[in-house]
Protein backbone atom coordinates (compact mmCIF):
# COMPACT_ATOMS: atom_id res chain seq x y z
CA UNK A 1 85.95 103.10 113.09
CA UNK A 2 86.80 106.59 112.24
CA UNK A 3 90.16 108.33 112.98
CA UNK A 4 90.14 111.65 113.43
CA UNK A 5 93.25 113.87 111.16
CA UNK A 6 94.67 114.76 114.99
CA UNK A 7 94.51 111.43 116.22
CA UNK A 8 96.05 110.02 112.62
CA UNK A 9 99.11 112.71 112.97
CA UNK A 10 98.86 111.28 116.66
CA UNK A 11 99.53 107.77 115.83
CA UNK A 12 102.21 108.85 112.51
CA UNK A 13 104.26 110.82 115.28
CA UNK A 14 104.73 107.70 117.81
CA UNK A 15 108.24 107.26 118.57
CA UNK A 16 109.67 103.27 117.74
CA UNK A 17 112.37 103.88 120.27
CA UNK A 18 109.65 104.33 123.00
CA UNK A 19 107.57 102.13 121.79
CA UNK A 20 107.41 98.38 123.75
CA UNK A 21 107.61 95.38 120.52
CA UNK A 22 105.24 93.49 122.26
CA UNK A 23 102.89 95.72 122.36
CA UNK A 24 102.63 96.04 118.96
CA UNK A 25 100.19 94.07 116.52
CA UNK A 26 102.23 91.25 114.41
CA UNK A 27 101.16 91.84 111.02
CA UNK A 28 102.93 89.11 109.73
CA UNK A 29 99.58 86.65 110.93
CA UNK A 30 96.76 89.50 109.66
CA UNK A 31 94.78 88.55 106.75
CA UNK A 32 92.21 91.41 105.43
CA UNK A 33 89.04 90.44 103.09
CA UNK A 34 90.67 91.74 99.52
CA UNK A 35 87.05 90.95 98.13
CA UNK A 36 85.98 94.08 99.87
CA UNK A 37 86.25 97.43 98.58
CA UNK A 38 89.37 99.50 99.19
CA UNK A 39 87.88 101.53 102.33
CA UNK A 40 86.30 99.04 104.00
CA UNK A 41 89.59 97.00 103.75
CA UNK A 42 91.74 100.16 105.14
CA UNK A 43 89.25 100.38 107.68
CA UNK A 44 89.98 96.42 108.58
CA UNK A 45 93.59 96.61 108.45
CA UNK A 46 93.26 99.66 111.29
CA UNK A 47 90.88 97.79 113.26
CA UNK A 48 93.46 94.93 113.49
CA UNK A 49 96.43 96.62 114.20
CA UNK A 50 95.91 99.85 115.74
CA UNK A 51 98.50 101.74 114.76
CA UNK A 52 99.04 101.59 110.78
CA UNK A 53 102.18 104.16 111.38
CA UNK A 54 103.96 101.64 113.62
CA UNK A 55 103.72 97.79 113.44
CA UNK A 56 105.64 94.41 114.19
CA UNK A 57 106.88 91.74 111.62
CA UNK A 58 107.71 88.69 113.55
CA UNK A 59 110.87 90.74 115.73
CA UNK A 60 111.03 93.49 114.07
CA UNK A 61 109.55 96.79 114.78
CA UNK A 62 108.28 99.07 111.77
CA UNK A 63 107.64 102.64 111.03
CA UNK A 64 105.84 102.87 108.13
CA UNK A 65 105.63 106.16 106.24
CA UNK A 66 103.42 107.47 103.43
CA UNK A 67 103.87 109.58 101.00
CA UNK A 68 101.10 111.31 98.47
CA UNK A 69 104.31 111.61 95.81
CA UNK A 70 103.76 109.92 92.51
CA UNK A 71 105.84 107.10 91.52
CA UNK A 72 106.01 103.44 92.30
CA UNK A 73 108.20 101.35 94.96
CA UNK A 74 110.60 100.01 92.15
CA UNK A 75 111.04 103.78 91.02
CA UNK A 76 111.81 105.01 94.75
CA UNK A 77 114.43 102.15 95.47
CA UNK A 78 115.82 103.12 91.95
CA UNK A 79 116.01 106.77 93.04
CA UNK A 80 117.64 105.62 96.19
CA UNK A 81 120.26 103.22 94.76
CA UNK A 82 121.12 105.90 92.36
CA UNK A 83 121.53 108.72 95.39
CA UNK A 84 123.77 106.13 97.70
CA UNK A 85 125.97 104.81 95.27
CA UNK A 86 126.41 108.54 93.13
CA UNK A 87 125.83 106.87 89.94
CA UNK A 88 124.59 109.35 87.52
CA UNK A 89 122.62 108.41 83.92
């Protein structure tokens, strides 16, 4: 399956407060073949839900975002705690 850059900006721009939850794939049920290499797994995980921008967890409706920034998910939440609460170090 290949996803054009339009049709990728396409899906990143959908609206969650247009979009229908049931319409949505559940991702909480997906399983994807980790034995596999990286792209083929990416390419798996799109196949299965569609939309990788904009997903549903049981109830919930998700907008996922990416970002090519370096720095790992325990730094960012760090960074954020930090910025909410003013704390400086």
């Amino acid at each position: 399956m290949y996803l054009s850059k339009k049709e990728l900006q396409k899906m990143e721009q959908a609206d969650i407060r247009e979009t229908a939850a049931e319409e949505l794939a559940d991702i909480s049920g997906i399983e994807i073949d980790m034995e596999k290499p990286v792209p083929a797994r990416v390419e798996e995980y799109v196949q299965k839900v569609g939309n990788p921008f904009l997903v549903r967890v049981g109830e919930y409706v998700v907008k996922i975002g990416y970002s090519d920034q370096a720095g790992t998910l325990n730094e960012r939440m760090q960074q954020y705690i930090r910025k909410a609460a003013r704390i400086k170090y």
